[in-house]
C-alpha atoms as a PDB file:
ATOM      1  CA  UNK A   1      30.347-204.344 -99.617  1.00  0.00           C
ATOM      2  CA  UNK A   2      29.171-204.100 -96.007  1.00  0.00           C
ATOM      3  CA  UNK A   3      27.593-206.788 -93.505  1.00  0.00           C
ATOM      4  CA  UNK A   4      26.666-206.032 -90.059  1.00  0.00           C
ATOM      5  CA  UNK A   5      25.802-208.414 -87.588  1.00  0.00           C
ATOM      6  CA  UNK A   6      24.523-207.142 -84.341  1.00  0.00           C
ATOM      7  CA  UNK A   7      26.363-203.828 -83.852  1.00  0.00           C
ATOM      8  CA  UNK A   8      25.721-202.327 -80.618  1.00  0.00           C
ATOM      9  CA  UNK A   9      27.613-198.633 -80.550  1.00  0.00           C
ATOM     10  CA  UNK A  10      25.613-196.152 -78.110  1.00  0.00           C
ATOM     11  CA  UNK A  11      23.246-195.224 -78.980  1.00  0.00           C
ATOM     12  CA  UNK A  12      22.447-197.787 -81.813  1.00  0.00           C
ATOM     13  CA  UNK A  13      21.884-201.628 -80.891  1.00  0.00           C
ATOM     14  CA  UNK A  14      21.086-204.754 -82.501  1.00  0.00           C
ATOM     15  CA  UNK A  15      22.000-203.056 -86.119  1.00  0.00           C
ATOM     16  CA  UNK A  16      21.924-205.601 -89.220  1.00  0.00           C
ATOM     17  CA  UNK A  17      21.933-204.758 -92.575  1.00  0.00           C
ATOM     18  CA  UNK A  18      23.945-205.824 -95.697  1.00  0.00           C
ATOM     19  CA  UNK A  19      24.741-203.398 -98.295  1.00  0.00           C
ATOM     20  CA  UNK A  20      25.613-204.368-102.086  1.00  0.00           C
ATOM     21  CA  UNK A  21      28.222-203.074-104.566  1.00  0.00           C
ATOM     22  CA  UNK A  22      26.654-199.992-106.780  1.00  0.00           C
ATOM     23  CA  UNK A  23      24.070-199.071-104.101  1.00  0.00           C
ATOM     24  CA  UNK A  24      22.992-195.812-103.060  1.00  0.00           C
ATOM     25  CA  UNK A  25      21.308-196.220 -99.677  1.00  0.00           C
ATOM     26  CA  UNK A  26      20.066-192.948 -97.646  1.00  0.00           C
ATOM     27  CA  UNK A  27      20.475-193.436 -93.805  1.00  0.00           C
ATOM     28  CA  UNK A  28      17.716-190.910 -91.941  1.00  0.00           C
ATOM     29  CA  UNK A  29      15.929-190.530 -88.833  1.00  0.00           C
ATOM     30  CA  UNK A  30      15.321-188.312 -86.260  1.00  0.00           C
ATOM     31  CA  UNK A  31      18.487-186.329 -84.012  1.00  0.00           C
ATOM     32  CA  UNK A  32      20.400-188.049 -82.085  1.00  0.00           C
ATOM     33  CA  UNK A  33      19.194-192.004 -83.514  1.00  0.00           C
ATOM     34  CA  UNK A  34      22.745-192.399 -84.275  1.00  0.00           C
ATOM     35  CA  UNK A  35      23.148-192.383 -88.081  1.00  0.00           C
ATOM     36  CA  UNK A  36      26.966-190.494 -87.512  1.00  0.00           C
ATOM     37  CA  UNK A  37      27.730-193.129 -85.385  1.00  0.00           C
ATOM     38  CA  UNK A  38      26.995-195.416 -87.961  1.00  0.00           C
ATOM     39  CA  UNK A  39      29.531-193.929 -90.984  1.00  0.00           C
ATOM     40  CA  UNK A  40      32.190-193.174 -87.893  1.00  0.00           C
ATOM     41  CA  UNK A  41      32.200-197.190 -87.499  1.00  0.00           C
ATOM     42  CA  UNK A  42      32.196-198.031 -91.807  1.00  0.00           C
ATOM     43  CA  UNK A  43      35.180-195.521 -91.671  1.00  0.00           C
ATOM     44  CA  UNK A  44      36.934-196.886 -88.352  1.00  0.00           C
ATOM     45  CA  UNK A  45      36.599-193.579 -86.661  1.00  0.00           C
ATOM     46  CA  UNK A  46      34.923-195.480 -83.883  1.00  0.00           C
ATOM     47  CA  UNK A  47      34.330-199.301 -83.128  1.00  0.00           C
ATOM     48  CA  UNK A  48      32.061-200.920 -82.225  1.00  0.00           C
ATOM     49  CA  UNK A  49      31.169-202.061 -78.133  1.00  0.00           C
ATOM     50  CA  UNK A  50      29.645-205.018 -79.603  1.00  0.00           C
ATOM     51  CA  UNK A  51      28.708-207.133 -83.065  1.00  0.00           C
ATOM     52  CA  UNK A  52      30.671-207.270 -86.074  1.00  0.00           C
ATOM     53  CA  UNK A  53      31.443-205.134 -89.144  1.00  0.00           C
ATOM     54  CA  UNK A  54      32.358-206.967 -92.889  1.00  0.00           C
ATOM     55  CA  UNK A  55      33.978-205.122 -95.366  1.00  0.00           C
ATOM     56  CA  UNK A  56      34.104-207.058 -98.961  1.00  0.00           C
ATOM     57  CA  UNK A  57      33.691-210.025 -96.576  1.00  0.00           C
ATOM     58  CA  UNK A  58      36.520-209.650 -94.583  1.00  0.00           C
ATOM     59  CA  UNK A  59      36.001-208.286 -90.690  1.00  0.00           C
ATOM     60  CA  UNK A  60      36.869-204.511 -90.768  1.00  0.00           C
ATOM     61  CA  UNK A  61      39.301-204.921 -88.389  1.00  0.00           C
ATOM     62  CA  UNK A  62      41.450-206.862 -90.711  1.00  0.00           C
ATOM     63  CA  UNK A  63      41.940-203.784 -93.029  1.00  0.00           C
ATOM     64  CA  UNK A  64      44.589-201.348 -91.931  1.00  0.00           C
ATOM     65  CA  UNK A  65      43.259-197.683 -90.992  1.00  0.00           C
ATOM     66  CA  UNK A  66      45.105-196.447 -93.718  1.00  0.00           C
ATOM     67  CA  UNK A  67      44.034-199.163 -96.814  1.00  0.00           C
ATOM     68  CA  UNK A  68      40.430-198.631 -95.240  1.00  0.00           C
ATOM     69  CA  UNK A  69      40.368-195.427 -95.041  1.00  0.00           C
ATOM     70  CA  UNK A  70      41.522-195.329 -98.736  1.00  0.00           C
ATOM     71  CA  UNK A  71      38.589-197.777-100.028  1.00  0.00           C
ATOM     72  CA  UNK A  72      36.043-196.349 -97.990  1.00  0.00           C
ATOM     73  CA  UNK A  73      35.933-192.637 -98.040  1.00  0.00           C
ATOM     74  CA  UNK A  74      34.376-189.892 -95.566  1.00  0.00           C
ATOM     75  CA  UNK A  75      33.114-186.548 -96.344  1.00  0.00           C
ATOM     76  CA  UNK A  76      31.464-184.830 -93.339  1.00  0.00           C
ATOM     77  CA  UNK A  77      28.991-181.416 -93.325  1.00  0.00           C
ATOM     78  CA  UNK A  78      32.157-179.534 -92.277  1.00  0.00           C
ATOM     79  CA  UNK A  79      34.838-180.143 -95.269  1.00  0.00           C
ATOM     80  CA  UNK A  80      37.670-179.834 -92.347  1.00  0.00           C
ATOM     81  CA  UNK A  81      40.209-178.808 -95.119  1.00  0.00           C
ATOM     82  CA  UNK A  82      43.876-178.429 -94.055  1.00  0.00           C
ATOM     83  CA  UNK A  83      45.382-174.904 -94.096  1.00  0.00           C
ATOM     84  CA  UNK A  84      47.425-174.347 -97.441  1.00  0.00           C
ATOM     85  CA  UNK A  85      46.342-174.967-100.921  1.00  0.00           C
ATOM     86  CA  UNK A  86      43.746-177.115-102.963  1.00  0.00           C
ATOM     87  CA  UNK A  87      46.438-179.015-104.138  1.00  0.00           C
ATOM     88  CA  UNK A  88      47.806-179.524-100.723  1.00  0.00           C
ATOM     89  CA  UNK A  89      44.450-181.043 -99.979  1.00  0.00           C
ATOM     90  CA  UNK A  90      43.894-183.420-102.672  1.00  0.00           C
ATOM     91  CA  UNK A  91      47.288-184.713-102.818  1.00  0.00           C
ATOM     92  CA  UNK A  92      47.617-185.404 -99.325  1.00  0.00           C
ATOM     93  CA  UNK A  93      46.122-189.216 -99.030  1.00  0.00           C
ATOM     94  CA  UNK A  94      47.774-190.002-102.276  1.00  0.00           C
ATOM     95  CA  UNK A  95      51.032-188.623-101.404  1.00  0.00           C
ATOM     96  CA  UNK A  96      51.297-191.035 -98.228  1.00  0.00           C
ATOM     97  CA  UNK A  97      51.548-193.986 -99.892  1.00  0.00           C
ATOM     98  CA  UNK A  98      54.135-192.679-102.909  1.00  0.00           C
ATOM     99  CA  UNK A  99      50.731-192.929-105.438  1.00  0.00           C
ATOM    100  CA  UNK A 100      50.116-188.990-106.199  1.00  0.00           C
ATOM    101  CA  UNK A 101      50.548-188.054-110.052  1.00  0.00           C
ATOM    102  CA  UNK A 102      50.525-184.199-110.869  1.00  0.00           C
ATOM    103  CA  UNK A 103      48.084-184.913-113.583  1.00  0.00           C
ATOM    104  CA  UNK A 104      45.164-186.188-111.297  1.00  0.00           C
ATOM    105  CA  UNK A 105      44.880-182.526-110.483  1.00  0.00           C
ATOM    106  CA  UNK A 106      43.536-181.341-112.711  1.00  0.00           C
ATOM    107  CA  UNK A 107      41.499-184.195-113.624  1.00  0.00           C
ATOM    108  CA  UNK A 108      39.993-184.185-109.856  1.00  0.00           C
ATOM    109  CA  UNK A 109      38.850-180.395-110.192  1.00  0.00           C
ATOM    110  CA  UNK A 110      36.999-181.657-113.846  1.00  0.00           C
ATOM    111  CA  UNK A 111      35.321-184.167-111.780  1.00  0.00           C
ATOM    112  CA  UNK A 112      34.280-181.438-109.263  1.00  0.00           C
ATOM    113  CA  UNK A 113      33.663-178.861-111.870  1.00  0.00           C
ATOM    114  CA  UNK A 114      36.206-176.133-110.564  1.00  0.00           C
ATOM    115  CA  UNK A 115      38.830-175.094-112.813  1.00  0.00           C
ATOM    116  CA  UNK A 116      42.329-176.201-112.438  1.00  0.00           C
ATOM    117  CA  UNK A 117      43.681-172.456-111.474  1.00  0.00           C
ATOM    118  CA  UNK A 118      42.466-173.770-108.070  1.00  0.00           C
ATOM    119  CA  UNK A 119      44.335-176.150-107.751  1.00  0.00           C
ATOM    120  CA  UNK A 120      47.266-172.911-106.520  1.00  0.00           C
ATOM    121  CA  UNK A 121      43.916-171.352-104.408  1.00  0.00           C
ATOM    122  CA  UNK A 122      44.674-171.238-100.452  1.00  0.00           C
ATOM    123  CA  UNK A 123      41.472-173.169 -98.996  1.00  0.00           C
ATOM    124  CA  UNK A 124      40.792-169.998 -96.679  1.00  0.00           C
ATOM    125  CA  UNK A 125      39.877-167.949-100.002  1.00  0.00           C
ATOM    126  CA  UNK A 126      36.843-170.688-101.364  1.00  0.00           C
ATOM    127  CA  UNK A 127      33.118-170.547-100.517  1.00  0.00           C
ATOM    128  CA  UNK A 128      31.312-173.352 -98.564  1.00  0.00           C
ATOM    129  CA  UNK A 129      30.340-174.360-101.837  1.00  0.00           C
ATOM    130  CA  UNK A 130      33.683-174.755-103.140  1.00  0.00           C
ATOM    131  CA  UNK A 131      34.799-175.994-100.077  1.00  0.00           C
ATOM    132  CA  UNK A 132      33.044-178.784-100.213  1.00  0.00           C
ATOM    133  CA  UNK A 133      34.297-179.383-103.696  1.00  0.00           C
ATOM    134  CA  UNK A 134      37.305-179.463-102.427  1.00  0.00           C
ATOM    135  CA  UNK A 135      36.566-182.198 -99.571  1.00  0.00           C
ATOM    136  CA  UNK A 136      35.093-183.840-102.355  1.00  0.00           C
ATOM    137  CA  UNK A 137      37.829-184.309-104.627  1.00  0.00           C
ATOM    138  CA  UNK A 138      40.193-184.753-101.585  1.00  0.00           C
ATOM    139  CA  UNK A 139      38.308-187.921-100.732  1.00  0.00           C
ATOM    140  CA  UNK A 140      38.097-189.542-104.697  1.00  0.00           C
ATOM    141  CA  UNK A 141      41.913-188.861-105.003  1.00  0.00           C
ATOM    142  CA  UNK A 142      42.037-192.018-103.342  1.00  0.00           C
ATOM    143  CA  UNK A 143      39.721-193.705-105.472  1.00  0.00           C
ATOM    144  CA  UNK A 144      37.604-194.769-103.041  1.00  0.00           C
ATOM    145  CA  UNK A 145      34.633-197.780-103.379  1.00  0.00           C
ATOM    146  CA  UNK A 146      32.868-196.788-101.168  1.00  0.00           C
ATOM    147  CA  UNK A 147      31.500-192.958-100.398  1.00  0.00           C
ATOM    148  CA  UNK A 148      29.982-192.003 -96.648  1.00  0.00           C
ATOM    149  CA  UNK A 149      28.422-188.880 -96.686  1.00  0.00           C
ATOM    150  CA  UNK A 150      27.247-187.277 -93.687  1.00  0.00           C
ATOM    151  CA  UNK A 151      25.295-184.083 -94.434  1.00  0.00           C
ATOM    152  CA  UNK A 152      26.886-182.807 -96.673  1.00  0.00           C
ATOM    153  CA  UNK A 153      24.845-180.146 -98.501  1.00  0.00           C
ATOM    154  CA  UNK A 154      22.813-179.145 -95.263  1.00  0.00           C
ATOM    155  CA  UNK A 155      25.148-176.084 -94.617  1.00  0.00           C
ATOM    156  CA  UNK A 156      25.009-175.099 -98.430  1.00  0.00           C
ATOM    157  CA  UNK A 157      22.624-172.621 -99.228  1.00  0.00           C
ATOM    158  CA  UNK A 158      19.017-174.441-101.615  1.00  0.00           C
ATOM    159  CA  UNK A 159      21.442-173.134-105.189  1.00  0.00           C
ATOM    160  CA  UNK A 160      25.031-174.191-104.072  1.00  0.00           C
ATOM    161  CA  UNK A 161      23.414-177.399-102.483  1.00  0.00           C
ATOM    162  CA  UNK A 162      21.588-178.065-105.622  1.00  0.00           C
ATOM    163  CA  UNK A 163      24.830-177.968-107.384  1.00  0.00           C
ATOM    164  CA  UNK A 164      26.875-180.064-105.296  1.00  0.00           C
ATOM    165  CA  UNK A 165      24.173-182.594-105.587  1.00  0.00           C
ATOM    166  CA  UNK A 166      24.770-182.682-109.473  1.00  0.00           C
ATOM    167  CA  UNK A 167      28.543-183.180-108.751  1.00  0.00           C
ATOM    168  CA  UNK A 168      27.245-186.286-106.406  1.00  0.00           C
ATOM    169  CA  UNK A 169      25.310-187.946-108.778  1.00  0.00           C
ATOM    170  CA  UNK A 170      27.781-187.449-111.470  1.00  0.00           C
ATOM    171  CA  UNK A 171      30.912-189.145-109.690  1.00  0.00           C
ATOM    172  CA  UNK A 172      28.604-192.025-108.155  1.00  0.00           C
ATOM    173  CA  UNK A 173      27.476-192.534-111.898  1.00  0.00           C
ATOM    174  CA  UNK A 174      30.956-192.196-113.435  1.00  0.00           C
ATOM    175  CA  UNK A 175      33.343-193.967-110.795  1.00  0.00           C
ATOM    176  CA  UNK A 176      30.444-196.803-110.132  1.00  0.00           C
ATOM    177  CA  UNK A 177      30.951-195.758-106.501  1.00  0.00           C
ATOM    178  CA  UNK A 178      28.789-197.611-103.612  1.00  0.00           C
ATOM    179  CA  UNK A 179      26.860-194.753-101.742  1.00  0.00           C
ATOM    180  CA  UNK A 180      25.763-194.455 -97.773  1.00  0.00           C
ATOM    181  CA  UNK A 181      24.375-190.753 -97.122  1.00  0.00           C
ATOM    182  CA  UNK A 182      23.219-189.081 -94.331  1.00  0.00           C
ATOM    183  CA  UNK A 183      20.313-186.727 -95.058  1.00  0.00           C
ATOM    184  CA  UNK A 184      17.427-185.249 -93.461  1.00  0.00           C
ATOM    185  CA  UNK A 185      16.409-183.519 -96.863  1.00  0.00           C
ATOM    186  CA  UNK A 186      13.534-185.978 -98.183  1.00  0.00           C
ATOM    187  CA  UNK A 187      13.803-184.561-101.465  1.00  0.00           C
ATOM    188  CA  UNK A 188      17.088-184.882-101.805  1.00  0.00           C
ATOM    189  CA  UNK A 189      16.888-188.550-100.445  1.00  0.00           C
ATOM    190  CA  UNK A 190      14.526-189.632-102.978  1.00  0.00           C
ATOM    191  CA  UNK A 191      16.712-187.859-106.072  1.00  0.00           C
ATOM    192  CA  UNK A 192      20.075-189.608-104.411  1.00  0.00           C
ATOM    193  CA  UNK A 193      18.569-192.592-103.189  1.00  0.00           C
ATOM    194  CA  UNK A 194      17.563-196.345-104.673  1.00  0.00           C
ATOM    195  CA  UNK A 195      17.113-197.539-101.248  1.00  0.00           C
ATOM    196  CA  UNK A 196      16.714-196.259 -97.366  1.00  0.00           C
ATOM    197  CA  UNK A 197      17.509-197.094 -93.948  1.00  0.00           C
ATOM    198  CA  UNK A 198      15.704-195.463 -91.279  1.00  0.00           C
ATOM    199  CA  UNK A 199      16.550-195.295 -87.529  1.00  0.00           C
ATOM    200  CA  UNK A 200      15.090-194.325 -84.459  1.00  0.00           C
ATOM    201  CA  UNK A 201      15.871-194.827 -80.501  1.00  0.00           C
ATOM    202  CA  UNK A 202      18.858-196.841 -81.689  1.00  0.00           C
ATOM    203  CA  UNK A 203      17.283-199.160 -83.685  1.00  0.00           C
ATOM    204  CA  UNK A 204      16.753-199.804 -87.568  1.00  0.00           C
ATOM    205  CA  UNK A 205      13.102-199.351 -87.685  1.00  0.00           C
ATOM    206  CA  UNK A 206      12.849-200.163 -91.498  1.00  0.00           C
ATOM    207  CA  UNK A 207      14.999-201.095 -94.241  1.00  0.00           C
ATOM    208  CA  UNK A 208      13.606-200.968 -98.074  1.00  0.00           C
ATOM    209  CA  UNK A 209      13.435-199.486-101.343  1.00  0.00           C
ATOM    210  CA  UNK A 210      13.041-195.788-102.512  1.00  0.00           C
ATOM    211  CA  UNK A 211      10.462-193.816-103.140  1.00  0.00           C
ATOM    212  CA  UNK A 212       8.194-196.709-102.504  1.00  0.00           C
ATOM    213  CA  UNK A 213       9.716-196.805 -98.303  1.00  0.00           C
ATOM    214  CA  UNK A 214       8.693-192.712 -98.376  1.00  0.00           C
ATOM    215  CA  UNK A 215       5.490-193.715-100.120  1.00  0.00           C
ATOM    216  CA  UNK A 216       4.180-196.549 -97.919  1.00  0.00           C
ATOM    217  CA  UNK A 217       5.806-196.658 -94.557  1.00  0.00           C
ATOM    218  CA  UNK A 218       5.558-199.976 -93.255  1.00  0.00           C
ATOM    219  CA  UNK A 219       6.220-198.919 -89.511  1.00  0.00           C
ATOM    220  CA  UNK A 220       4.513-196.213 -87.155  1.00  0.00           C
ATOM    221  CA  UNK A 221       7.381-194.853 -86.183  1.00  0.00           C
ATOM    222  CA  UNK A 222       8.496-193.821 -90.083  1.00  0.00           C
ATOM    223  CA  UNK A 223       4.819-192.821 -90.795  1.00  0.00           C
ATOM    224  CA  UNK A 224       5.509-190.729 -87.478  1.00  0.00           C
ATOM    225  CA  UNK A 225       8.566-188.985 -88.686  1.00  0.00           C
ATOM    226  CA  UNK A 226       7.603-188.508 -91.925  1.00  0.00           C
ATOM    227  CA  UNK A 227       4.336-186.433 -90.452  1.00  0.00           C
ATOM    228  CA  UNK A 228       6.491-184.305 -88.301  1.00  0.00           C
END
């Protein structure tokens, strides 16, 4: 799905990694390494100062904003939901390009487990839980490939967060999505995960599979973090 060659984007450098169809791959690391710097460039929020991006083997620049955007979808800690209703919400990236059906509705909010009476629910009324529900069905209403998660149960209390994990692995399962999430909840990395990338000061430090990477750090640096 993904190839990078050499990104340099401050403050990562020299990132390469390739990342498969059907994979769920947890990107963690310290503050500040740079792992929302890394989704920002898979979604085209940012680009990169140097090295190259593949997307399904094509460069990433050769993909509109707008068809990336729609393969490759973004759901940050904040849900950033537009004022109005759920339905305004979901609808919105469908509606652009003429490819909204009234019926996916009610079929997103399934997928999300809220009932469809929300659908007629101003945003400004939900709980963060809900919320991010919402951001959640907003982004598969595009049926996405891809899903970049950054965060997003760390502002969820340990009972809402445990539920919107269930939602997570139920939609990866169903829709065969490909998975990149940003955690620093090790649990919740090893329930999500099949493999991990961890970064520090810029750099991938160590790439491999999960639990075993948690496990048996190959690197001082991981076997560092994972002590603090």
């Amino acid at each position: 799905m993904f190839q990078l060659k050499h990104v340099y984007q401050d403050p990562l450098e020299d990132i390469n990694f390739t990342m498969e169809k059907n994979e769920k791959v947890i990107l963690f690391g310290p503050s500040g390494a740079g792992k929302s710097t890394l989704l920002f460039l898979l979604n085209r929020l940012s680009d990169p100062q140097k090295g190259e991006i593949y997307f399904k083997g094509e460069p990433i620049e050769n993909y509109s904003i707008t068809k990336l955007r729609k393969e490759v979808g973004l759901v940050l800690q904040s849900p950033n939901l537009f004022p109005g209703t759920v339905l305004d919400n979901i609808k919105y990236g469908p509606s652009l390009s003429g490819e909204w059906n009234d019926k996916e509705g009610k079929k997103l909010m399934e997928y999300v487990q809220l009932p469809s009476s929300y659908l007629n629910r101003d945003v400004e009324q939900l709980s963060g839980g809900e919320m991010q529900r919402v951001s959640l069905a907003r982004t598969l209403a595009n049926s996405p490939d891809v899903l970049l998660l950054d965060e997003p149960t760390s502002a969820l209390d340990y009972r809402t967060a445990e539920e919107i994990e269930e939602v997570l692995e139920e939609l990866i399962h169903e829709h065969s999505l490909t998975m990149l999430m940003v955690t620093h909840n090790l649990s919740q990395a090893r329930r999500l995960g099949d493999r991990g990338l961890f970064i520090a000061d810029g750099h991938l430090q160590e790439d491999g599979p999960f639990p075993d990477m948690l496990d048996h750090p190959k690197t001082e640096k991981l076997s560092q973090f994972l002590e603090d």
